[in-house]
Protein backbone atom coordinates (compact mmCIF):
# COMPACT_ATOMS: atom_id res chain seq x y z
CA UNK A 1 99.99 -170.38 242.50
CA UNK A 2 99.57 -167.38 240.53
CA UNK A 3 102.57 -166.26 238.44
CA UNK A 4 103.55 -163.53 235.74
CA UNK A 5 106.87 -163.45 234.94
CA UNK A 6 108.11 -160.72 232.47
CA UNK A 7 111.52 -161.36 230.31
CA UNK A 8 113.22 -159.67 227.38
CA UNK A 9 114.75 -156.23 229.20
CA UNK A 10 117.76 -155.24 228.63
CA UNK A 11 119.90 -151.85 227.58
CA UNK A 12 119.73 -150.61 224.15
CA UNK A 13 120.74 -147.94 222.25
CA UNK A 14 117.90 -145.32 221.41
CA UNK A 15 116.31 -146.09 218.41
CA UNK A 16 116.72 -150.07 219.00
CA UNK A 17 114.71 -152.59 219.57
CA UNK A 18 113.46 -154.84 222.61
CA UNK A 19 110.17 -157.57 222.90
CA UNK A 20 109.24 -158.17 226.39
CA UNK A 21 107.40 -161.59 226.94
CA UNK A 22 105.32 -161.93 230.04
CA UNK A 23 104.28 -165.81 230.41
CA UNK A 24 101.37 -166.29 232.79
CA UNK A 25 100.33 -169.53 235.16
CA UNK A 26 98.01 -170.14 237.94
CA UNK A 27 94.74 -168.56 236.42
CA UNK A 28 93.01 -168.50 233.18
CA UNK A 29 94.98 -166.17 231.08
CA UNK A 30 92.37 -166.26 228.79
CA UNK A 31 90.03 -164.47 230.52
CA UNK A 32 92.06 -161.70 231.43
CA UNK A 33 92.45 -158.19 230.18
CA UNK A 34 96.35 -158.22 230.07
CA UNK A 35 98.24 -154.59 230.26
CA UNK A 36 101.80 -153.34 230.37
CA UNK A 37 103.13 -150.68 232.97
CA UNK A 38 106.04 -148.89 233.55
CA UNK A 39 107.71 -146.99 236.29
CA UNK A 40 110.42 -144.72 235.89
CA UNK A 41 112.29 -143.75 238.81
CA UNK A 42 110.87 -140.91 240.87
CA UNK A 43 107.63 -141.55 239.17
CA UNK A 44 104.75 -142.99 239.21
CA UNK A 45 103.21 -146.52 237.15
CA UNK A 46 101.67 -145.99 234.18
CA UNK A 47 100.27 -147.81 231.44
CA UNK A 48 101.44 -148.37 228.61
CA UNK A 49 99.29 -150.43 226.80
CA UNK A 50 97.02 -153.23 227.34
CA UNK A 51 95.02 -155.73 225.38
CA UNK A 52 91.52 -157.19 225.74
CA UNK A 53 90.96 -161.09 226.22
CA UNK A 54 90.96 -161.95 222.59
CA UNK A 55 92.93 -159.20 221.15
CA UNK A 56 89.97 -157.49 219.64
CA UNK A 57 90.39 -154.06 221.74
CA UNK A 58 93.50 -152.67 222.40
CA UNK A 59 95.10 -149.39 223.53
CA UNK A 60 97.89 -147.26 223.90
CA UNK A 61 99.99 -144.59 226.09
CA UNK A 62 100.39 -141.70 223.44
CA UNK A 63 103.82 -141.59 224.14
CA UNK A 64 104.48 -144.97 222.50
CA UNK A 65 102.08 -145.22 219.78
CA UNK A 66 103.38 -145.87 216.62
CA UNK A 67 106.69 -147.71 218.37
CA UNK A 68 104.97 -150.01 220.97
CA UNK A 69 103.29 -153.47 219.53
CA UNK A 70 101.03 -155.24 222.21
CA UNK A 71 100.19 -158.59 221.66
CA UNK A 72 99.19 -162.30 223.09
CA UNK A 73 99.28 -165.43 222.64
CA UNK A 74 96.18 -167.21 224.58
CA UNK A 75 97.57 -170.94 223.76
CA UNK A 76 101.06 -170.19 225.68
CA UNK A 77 99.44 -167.94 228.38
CA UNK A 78 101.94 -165.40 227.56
CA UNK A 79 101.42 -161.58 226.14
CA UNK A 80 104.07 -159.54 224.68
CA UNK A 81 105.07 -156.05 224.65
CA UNK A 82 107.18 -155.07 220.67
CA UNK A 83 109.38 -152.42 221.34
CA UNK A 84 110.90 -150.18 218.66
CA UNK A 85 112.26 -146.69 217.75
CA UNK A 86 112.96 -146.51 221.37
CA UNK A 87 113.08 -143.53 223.02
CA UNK A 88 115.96 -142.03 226.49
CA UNK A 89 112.73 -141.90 228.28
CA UNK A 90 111.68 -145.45 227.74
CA UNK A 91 113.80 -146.02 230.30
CA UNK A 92 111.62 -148.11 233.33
CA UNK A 93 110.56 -151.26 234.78
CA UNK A 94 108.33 -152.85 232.73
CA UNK A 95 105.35 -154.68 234.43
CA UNK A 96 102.84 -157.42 233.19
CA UNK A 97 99.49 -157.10 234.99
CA UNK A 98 96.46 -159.18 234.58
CA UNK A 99 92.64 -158.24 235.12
CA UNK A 100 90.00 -160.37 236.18
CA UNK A 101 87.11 -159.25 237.28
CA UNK A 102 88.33 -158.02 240.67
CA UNK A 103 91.25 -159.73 240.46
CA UNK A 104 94.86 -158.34 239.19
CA UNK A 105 97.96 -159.72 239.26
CA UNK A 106 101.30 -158.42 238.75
CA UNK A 107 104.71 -159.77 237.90
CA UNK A 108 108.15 -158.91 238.94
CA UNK A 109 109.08 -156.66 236.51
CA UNK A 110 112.21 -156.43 233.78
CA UNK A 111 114.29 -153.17 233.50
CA UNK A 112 114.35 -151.42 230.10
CA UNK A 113 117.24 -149.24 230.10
CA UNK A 114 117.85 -147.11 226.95
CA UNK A 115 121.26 -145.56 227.04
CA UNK A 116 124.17 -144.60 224.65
């Protein structure tokens, strides 16, 4: 059975600091181009970054470059999404997705709320 299941939302202050985790089962992480979406509410998903099977390539939204850290770990099937300096309008659910060929998979999603 084919599972992503994101972790590490929260509320923060702006300017803090919060690492998502998205651990993966079911398929070969490995093999997968692994991104990070968001939807805010009354809009629509976007990404916000993703990262290639081995980390070679990866690739931002412009409005988190510089704060957002994408990264993975291939022996615990799990990527992560570093988030600092962040921003009012960080404020979404945050979604794991995994490519495969034709294949993508999506997680639950964890709620980033950025408030003070």
């Amino acid at each position: 059975q084919v599972q992503l299941v994101e972790s590490g939302g929260g509320s923060v202050q702006p300017g803090g600091s919060l690492r998502l985790s998205c651990a993966a089962s079911g398929f070969i992480f490995s093999r997968c181009l692994m991104s990070w979406y968001r939807q805010a509410p009354g809009k629509e998903r976007e990404m916000v970054a993703f990262i290639t099977t081995t980390g070679r390539l990866i690739n931002y939204a412009d409005s988190v470059k510089g704060r957002f850290t994408i990264s993975r770990d291939n022996a615990k099937n799990t990527v992560y999404l570093q988030m600092n300096s962040l921003k009012f309008e960080d404020t979404a659910v945050y979604y794991c997705n995994a490519v495969y060929g034709s294949e993508s998979y999506w997680g639950q999603g964890t709620q980033v709320t950025v408030s003070s």
